[in-house]
N, C-alpha and C. Protein backbone atom coordinates (compact mmCIF):
# COMPACT_ATOMS: atom_id res chain seq x y z
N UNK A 1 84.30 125.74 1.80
CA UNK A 1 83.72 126.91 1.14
C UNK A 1 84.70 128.09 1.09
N UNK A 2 85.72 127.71 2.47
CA UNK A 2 86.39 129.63 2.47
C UNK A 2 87.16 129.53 0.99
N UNK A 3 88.08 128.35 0.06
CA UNK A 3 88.88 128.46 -0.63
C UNK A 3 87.84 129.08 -2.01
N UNK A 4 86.85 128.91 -1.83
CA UNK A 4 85.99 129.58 -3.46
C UNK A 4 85.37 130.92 -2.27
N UNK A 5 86.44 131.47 -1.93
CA UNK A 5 85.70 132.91 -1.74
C UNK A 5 85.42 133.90 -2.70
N UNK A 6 86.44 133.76 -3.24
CA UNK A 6 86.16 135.20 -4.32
C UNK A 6 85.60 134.50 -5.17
N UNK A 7 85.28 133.00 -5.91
CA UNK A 7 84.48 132.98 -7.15
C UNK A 7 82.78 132.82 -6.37
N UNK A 8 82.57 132.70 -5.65
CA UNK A 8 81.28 132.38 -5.19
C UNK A 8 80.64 133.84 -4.74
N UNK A 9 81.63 135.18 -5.03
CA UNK A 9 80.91 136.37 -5.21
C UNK A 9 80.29 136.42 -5.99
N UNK A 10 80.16 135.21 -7.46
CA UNK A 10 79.60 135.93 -8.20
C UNK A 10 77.97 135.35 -8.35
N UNK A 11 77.76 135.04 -6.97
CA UNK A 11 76.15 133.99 -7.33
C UNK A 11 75.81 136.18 -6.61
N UNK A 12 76.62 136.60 -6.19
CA UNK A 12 75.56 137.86 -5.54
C UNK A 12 75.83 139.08 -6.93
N UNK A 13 77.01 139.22 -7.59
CA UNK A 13 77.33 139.66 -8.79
C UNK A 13 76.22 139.28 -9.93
N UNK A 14 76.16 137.85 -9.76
CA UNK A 14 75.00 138.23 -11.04
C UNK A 14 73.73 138.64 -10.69
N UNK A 15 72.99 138.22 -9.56
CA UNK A 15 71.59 139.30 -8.94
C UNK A 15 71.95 140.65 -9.03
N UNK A 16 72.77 141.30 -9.36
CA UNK A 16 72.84 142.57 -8.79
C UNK A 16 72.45 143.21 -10.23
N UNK A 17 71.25 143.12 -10.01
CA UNK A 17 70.40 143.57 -11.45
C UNK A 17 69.98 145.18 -11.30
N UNK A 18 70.65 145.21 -13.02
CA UNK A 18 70.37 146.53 -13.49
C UNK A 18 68.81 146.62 -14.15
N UNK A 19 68.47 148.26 -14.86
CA UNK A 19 67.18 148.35 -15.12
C UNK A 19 67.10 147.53 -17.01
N UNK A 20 66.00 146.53 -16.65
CA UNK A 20 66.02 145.62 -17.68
C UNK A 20 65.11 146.06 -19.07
N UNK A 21 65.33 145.94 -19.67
CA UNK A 21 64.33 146.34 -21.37
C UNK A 21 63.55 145.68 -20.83
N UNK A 22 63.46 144.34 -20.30
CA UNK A 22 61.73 143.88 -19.75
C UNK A 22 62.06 143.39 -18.55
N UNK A 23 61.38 143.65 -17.87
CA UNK A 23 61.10 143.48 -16.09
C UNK A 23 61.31 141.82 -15.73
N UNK A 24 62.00 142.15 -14.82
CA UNK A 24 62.76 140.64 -14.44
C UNK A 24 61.53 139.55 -14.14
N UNK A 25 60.51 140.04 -13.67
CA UNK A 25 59.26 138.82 -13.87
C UNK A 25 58.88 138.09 -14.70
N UNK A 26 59.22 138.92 -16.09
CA UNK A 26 58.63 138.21 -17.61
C UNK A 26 59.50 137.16 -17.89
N UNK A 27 61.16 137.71 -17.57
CA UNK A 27 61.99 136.93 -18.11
C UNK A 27 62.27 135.42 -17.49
N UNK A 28 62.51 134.40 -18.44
CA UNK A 28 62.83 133.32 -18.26
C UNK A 28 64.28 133.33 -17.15
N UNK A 29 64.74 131.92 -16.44
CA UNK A 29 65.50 132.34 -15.20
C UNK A 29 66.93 132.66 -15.95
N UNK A 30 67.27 131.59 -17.39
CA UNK A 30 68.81 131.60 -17.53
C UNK A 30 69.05 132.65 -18.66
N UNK A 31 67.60 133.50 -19.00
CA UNK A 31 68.11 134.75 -19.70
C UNK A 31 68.40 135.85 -18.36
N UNK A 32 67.51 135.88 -17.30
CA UNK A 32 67.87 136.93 -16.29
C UNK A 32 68.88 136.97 -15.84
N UNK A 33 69.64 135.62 -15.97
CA UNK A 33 70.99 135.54 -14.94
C UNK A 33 72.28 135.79 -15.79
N UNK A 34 71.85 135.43 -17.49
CA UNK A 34 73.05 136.04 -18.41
C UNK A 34 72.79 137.37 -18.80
N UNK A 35 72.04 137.83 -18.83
CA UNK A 35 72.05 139.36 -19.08
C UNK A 35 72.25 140.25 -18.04
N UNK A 36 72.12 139.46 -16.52
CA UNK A 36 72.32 140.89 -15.46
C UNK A 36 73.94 139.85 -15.48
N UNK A 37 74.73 138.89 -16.23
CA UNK A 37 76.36 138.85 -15.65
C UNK A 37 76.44 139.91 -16.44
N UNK A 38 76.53 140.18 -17.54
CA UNK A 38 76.67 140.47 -18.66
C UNK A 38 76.80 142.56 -18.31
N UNK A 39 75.47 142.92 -17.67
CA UNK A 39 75.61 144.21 -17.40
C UNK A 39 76.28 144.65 -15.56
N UNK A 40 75.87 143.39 -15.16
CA UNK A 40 76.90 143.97 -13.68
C UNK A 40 78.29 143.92 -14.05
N UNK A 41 78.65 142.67 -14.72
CA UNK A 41 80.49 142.99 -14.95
C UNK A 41 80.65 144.45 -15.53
N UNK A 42 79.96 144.85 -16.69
CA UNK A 42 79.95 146.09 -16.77
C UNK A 42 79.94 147.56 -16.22
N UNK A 43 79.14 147.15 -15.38
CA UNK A 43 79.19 147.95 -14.09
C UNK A 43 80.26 148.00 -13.20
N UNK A 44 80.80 147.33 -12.83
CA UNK A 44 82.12 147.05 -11.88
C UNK A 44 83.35 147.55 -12.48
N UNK A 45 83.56 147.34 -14.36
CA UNK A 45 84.59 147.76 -14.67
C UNK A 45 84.79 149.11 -14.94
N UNK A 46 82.88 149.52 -14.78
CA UNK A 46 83.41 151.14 -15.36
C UNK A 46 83.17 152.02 -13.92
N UNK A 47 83.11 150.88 -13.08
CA UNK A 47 83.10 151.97 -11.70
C UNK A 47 84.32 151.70 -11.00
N UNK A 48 84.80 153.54 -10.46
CA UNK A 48 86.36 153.08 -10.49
C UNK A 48 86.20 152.90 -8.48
N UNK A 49 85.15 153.53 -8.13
CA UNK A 49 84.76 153.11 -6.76
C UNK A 49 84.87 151.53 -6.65
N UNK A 50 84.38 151.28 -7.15
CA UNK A 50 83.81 149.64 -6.78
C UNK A 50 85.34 149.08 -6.84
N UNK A 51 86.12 149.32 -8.30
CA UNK A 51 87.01 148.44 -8.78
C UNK A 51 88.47 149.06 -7.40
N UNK A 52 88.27 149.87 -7.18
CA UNK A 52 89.01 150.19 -5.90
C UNK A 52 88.52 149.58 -4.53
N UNK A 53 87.13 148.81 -4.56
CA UNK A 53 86.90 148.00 -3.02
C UNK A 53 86.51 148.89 -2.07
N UNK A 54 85.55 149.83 -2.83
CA UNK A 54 84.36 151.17 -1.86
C UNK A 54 83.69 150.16 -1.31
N UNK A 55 83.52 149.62 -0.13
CA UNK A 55 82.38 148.91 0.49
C UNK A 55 81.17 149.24 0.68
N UNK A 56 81.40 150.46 1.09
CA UNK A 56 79.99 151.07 1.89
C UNK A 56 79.87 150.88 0.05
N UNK A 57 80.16 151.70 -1.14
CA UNK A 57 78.99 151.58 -2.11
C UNK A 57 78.60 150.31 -2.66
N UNK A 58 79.61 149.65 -2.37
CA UNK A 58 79.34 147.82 -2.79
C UNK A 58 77.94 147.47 -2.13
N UNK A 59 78.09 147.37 -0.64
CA UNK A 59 77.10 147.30 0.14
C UNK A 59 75.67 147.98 -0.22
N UNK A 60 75.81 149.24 -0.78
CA UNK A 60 74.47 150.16 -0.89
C UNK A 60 74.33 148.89 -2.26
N UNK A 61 74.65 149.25 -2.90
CA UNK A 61 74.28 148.29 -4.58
C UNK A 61 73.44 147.04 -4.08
N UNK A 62 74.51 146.13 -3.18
CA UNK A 62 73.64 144.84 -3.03
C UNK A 62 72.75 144.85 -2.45
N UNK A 63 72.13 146.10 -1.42
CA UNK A 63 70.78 145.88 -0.74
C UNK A 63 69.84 146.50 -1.44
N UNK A 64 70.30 147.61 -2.53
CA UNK A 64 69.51 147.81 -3.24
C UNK A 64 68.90 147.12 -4.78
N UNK A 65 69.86 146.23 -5.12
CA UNK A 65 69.15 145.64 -6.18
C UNK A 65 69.16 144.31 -5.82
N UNK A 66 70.49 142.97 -5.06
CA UNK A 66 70.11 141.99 -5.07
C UNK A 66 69.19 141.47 -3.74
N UNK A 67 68.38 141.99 -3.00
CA UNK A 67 67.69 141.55 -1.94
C UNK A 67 66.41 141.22 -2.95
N UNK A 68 66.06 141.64 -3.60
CA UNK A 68 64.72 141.63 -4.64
C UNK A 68 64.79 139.66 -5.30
N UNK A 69 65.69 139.76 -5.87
CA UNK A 69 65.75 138.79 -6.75
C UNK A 69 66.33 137.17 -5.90
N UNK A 70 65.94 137.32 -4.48
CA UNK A 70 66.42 135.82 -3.67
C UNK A 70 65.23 135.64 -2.80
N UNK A 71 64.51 134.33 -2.73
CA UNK A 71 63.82 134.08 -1.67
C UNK A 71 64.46 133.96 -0.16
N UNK A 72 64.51 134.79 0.40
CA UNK A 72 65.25 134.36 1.97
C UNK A 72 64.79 133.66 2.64
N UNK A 73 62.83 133.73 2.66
CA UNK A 73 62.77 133.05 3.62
C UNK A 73 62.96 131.43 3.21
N UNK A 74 62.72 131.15 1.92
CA UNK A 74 62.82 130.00 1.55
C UNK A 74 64.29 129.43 1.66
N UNK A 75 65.08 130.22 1.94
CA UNK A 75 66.72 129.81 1.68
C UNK A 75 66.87 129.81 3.22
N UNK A 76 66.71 130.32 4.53
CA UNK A 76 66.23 130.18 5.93
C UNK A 76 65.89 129.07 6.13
N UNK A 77 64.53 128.78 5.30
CA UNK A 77 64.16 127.57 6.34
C UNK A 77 64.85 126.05 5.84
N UNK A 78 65.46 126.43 4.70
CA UNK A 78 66.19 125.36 3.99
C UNK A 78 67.49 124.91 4.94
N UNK A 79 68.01 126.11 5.39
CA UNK A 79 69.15 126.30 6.10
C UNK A 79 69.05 125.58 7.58
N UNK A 80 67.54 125.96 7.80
CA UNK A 80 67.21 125.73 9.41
C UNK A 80 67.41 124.39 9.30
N UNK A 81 66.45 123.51 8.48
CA UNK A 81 66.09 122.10 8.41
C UNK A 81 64.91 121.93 9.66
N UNK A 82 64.99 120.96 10.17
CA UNK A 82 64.14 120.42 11.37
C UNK A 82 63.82 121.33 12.27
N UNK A 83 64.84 122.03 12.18
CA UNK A 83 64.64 123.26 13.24
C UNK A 83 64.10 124.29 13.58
N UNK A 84 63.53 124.40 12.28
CA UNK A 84 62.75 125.71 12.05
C UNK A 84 61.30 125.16 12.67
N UNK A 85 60.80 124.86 12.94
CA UNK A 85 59.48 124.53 13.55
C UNK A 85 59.91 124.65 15.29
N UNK A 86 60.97 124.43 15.67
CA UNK A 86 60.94 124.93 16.83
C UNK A 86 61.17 126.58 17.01
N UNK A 87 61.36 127.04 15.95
CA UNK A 87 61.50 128.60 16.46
C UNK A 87 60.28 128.91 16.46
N UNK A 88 60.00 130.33 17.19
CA UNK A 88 58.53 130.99 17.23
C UNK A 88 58.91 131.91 15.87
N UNK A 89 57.80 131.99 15.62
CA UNK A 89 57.51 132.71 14.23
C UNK A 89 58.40 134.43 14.54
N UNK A 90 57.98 134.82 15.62
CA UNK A 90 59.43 136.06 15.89
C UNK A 90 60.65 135.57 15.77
N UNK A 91 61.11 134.31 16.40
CA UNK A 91 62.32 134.03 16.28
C UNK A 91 62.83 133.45 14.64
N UNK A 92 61.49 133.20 13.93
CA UNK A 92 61.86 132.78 12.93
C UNK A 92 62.59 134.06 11.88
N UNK A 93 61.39 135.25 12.13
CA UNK A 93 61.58 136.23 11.70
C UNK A 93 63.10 136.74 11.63
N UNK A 94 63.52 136.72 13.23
CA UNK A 94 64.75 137.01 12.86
C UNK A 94 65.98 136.67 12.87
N UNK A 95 65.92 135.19 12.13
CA UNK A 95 66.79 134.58 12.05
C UNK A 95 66.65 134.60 10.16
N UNK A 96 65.95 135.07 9.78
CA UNK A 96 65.82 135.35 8.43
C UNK A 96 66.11 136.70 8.13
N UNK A 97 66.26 137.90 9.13
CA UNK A 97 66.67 139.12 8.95
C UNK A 97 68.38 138.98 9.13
N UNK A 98 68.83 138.22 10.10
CA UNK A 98 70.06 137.55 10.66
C UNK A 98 70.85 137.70 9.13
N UNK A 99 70.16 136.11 8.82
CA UNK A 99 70.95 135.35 7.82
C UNK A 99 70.96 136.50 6.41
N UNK A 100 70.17 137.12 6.13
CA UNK A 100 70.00 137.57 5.02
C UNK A 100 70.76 138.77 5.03
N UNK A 101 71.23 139.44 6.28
CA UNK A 101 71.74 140.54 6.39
C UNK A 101 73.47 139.87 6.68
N UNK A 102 73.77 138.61 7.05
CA UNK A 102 75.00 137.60 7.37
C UNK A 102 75.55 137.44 5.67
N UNK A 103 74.45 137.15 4.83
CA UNK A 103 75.14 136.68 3.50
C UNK A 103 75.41 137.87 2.46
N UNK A 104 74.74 139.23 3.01
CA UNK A 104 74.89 140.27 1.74
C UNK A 104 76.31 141.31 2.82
N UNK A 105 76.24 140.81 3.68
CA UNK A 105 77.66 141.85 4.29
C UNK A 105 79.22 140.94 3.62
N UNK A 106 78.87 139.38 4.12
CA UNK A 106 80.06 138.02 3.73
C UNK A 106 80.56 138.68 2.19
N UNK A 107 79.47 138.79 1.21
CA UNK A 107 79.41 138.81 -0.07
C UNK A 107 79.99 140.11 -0.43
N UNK A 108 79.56 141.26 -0.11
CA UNK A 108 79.95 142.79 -0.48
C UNK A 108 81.48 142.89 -0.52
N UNK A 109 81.90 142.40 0.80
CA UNK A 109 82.89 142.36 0.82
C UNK A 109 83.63 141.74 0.45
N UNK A 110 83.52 140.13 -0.07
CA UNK A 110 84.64 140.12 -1.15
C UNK A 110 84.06 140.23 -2.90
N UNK A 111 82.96 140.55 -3.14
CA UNK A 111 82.55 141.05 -4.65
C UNK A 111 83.65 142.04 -4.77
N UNK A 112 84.69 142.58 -3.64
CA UNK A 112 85.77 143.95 -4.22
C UNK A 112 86.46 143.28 -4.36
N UNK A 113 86.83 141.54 -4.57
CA UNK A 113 87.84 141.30 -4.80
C UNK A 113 87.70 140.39 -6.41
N UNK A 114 86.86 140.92 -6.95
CA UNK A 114 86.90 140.87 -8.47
C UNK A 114 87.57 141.13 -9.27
N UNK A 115 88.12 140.05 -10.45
CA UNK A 115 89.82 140.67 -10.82
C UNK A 115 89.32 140.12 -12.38
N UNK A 116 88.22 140.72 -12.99
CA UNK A 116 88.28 140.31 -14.63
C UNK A 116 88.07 138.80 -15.16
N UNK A 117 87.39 138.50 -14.07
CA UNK A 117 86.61 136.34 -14.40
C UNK A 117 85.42 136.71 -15.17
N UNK A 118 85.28 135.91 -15.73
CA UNK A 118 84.62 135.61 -16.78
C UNK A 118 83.26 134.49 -16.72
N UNK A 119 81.93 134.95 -16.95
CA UNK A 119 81.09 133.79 -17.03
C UNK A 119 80.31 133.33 -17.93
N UNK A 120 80.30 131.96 -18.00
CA UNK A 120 79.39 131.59 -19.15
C UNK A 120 77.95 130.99 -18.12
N UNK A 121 76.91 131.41 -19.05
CA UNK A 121 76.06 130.24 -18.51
C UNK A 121 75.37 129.63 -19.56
N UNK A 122 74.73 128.50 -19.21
CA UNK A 122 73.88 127.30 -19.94
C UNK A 122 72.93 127.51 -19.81
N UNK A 123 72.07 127.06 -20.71
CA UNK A 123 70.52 127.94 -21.29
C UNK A 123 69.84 126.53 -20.72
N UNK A 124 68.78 126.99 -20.33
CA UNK A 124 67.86 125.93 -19.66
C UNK A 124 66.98 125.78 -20.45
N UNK A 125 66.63 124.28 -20.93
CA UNK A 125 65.30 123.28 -21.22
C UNK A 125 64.34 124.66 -21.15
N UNK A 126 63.03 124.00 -22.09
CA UNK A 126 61.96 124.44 -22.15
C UNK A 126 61.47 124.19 -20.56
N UNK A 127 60.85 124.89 -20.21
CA UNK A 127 60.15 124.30 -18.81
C UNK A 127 59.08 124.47 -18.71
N UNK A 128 58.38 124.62 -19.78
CA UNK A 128 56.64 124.47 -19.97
C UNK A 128 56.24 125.02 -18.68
N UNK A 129 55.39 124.10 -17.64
CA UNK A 129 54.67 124.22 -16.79
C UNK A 129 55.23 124.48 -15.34
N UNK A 130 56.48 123.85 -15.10
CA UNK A 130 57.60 123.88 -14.11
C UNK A 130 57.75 125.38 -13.68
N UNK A 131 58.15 125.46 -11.94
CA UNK A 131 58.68 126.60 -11.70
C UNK A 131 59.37 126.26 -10.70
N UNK A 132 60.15 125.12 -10.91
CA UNK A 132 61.62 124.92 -10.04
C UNK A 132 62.32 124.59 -11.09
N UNK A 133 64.09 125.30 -11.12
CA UNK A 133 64.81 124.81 -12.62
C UNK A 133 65.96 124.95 -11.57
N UNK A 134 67.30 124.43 -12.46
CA UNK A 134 68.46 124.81 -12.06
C UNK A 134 69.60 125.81 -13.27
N UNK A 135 69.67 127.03 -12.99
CA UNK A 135 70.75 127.43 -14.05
C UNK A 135 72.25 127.18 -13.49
N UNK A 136 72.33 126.75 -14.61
CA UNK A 136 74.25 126.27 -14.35
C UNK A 136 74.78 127.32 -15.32
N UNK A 137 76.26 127.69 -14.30
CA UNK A 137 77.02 128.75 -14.67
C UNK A 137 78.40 128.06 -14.57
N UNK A 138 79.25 129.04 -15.27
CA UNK A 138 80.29 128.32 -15.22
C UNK A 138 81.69 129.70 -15.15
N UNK A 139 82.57 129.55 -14.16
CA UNK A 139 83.58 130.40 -14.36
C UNK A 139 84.62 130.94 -14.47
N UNK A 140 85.26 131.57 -15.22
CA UNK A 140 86.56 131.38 -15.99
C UNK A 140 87.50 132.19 -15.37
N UNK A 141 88.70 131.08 -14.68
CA UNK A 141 89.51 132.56 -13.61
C UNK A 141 90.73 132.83 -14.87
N UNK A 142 91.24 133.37 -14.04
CA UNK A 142 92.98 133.94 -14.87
C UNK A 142 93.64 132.91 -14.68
N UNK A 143 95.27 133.69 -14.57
CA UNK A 143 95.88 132.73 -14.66
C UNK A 143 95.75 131.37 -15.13
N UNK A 144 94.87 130.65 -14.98
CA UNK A 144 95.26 129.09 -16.00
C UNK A 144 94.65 128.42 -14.49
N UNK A 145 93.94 128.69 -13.90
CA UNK A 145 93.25 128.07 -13.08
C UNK A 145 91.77 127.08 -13.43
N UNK A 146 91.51 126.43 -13.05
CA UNK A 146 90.27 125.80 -13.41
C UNK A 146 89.08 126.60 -12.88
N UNK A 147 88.22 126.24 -14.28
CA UNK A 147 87.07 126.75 -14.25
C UNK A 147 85.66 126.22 -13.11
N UNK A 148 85.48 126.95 -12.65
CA UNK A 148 84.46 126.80 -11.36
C UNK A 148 82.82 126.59 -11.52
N UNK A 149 82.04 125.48 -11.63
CA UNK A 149 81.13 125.59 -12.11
C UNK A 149 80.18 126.27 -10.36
N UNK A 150 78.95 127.34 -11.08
CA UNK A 150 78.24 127.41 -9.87
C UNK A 150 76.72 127.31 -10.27
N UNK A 151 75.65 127.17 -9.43
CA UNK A 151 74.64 126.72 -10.04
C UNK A 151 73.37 127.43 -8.89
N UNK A 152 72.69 128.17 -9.66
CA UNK A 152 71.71 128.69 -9.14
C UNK A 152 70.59 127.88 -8.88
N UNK A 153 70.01 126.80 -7.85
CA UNK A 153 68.10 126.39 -7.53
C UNK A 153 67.54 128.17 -7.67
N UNK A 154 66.75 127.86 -8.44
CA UNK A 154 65.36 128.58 -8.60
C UNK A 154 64.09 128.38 -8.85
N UNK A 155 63.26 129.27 -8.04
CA UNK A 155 61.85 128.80 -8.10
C UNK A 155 60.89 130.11 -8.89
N UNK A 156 59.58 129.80 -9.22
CA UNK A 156 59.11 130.95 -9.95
C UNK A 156 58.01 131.32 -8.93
N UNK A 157 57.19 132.47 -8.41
CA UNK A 157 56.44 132.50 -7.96
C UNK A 157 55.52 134.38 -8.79
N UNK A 158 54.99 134.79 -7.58
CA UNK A 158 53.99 135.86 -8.73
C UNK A 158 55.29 136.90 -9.05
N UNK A 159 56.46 137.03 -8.42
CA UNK A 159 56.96 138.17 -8.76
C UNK A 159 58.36 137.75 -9.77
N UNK A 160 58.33 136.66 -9.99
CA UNK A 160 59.06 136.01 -11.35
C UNK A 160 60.31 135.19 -10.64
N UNK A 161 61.48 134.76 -10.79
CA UNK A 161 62.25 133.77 -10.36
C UNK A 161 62.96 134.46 -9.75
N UNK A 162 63.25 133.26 -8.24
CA UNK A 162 63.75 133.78 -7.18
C UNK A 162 64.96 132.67 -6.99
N UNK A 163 66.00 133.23 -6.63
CA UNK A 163 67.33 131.83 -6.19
C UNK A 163 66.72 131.40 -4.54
N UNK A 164 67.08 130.68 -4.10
CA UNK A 164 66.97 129.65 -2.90
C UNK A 164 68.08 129.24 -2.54
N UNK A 165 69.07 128.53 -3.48
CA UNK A 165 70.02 128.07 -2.94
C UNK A 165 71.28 128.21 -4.13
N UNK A 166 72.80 128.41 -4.00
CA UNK A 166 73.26 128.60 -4.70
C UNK A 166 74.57 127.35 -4.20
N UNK A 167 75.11 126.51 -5.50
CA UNK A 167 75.93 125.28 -5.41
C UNK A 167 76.80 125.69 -6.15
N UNK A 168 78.41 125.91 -5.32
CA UNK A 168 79.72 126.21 -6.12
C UNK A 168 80.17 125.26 -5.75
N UNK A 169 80.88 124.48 -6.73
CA UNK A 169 81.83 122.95 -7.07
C UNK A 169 81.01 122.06 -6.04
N UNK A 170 80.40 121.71 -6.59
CA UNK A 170 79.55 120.98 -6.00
C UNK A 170 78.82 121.05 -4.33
N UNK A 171 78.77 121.93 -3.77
CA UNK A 171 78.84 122.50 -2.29
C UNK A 171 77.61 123.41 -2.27
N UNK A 172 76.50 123.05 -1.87
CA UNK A 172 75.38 123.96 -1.75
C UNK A 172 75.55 125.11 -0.24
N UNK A 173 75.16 126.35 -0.79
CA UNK A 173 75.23 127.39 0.12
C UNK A 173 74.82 126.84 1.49
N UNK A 174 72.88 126.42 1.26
CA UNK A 174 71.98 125.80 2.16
C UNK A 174 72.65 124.88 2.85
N UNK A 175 72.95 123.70 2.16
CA UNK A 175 73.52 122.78 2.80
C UNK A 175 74.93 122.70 4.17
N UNK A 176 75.61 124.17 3.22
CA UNK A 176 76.61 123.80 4.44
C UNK A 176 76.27 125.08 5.32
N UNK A 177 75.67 125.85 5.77
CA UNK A 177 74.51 126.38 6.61
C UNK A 177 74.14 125.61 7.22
N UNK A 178 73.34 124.76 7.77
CA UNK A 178 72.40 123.74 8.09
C UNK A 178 73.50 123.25 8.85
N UNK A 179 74.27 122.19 8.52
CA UNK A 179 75.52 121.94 9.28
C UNK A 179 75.84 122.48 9.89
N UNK A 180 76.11 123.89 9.71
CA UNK A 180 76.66 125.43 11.22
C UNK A 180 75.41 125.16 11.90
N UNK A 181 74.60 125.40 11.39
CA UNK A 181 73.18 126.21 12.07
C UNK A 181 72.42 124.91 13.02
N UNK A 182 72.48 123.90 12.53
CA UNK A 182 72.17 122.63 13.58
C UNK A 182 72.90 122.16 14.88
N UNK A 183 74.62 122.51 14.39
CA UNK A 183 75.39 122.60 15.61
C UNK A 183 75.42 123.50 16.56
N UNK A 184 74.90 124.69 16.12
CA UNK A 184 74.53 125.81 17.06
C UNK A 184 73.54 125.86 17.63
N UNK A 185 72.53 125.08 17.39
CA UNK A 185 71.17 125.07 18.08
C UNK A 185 71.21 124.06 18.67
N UNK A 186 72.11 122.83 18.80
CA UNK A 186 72.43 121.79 19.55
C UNK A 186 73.32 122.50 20.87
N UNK A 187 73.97 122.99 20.62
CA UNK A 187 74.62 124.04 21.74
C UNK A 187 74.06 125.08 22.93
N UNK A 188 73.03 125.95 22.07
CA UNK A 188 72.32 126.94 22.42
C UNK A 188 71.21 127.32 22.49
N UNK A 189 70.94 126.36 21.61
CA UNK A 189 68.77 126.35 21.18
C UNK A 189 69.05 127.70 20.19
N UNK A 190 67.60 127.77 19.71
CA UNK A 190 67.73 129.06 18.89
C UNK A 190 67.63 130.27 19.17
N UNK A 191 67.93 130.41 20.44
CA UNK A 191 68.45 131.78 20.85
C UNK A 191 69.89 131.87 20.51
N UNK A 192 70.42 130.48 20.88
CA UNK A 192 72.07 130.45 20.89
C UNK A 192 72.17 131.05 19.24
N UNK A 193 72.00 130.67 18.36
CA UNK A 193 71.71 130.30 16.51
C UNK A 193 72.24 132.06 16.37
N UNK A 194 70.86 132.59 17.22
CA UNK A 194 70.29 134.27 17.00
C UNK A 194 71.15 134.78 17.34
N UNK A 195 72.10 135.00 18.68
CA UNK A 195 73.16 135.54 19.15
C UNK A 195 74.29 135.19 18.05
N UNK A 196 74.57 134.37 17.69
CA UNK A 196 75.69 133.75 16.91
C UNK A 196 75.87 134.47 15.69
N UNK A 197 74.58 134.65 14.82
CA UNK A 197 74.07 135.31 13.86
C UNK A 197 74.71 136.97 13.93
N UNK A 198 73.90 137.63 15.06
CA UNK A 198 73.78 138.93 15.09
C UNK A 198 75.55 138.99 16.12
N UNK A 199 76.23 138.07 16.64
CA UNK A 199 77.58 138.93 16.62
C UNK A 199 78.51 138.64 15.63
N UNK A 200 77.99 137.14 14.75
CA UNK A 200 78.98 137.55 13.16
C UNK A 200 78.27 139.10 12.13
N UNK A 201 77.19 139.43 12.28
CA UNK A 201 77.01 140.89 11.75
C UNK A 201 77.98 141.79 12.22
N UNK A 202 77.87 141.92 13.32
CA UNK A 202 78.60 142.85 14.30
C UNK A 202 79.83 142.97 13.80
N UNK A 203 80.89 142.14 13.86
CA UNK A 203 82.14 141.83 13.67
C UNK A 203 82.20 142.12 11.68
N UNK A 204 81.20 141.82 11.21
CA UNK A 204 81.43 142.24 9.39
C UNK A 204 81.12 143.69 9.95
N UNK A 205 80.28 144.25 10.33
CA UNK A 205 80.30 145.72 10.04
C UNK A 205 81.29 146.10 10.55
N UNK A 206 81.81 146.04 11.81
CA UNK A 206 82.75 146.37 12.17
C UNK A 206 84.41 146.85 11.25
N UNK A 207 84.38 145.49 10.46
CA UNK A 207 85.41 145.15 9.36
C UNK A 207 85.59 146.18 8.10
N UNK A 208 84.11 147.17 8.14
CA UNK A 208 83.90 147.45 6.93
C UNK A 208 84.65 149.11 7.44
């Protein structure tokens, strides 16, 4: 995962939704996700903060618009696997405050290392009755590098489509989570998990 660092900023780049002509509930998932690439790249190029690698305002942006548009707890317990039934519902709690506050610090900080990539995405099937889809994205670096496909799981629920899990070159976020997060609770139980969690926070804020 570390070698797609900077293109796998952009599963948090495209949540980072601006104010929409219609409210992100109405909209279908692979118009929400091409119209907020479409106005966050915009955003980034005309902010000379951001395009200079302001963290703290990077940071304010992503807790203020992309925490809305991701199921955490559903992307948590995906992460946990088996394990999540042994935590107590406190411990569950905050191992979902953990992780969710672990992936928008990881992310802020390299979304400043955005250098003018380019995304397309693919328009999704009718989905009639369905409210699990996958939007596939695709993205275009410089130099003459190959293009990176990444792919949003999403689900629909009352407040309109939420990501769960996000898959760059074939490598699901969840999936290789689960792998950390099982070896750490084989180690430590899920206290060990919780400590582990809250001193990689520590060490990102620290960084910032």
């Amino acid at each position: 995962m570390k070698r797609y660092a900077r293109v796998i900023t952009f599963w948090v780049a495209l949540l980072i939704a601006p104010l929409f002509v219609f409210p992100a509930w109405a909209m279908a998932p692979d118009r929400l996700v091409d119209q907020t690439v479409r106005e966050v790249l915009d955003i980034i190029k005309q902010d000379e903060a951001l395009r200079n690698g302001d963290k703290e305002k990077m940071l304010d942006l992503i807790e203020i618009k992309v925490l809305p548009h991701f199921n955490f707890n559903r992307m948590t317990r995906l992460a946990m696997g088996k394990h999540w039934s042994d935590a107590t519902p406190e411990q569950q709690q905050t191992i979902v405050n953990e992780f969710r506050t672990l992936l928008v610090r990881t992310y802020s900080n390299a979304l400043t290392t955005y250098r003018d990539e380019t995304v397309k995405v693919n328009p999704v099937a009718n989905l009639g009755d369905k409210n699990d889809t996958t939007v596939r994205t695709m993205v275009f670096q410089k130099q003459g590098r190959e293009p990176v496909p990444i792919d949003y799981s999403m689900e629909k629920n009352s407040d309109g489509w939420k990501v769960y899990d996000v898959t760059v070159a074939g490598v699901s976020l969840v999936t290789n989570y689960r792998g950390s997060f099982s070896s750490q609770i084989r180690r430590g139980g899920v206290d060990g998990l919780i400590k582990t969690l809250a001193d990689k926070n520590r060490s990102l804020e620290g960084s910032r």
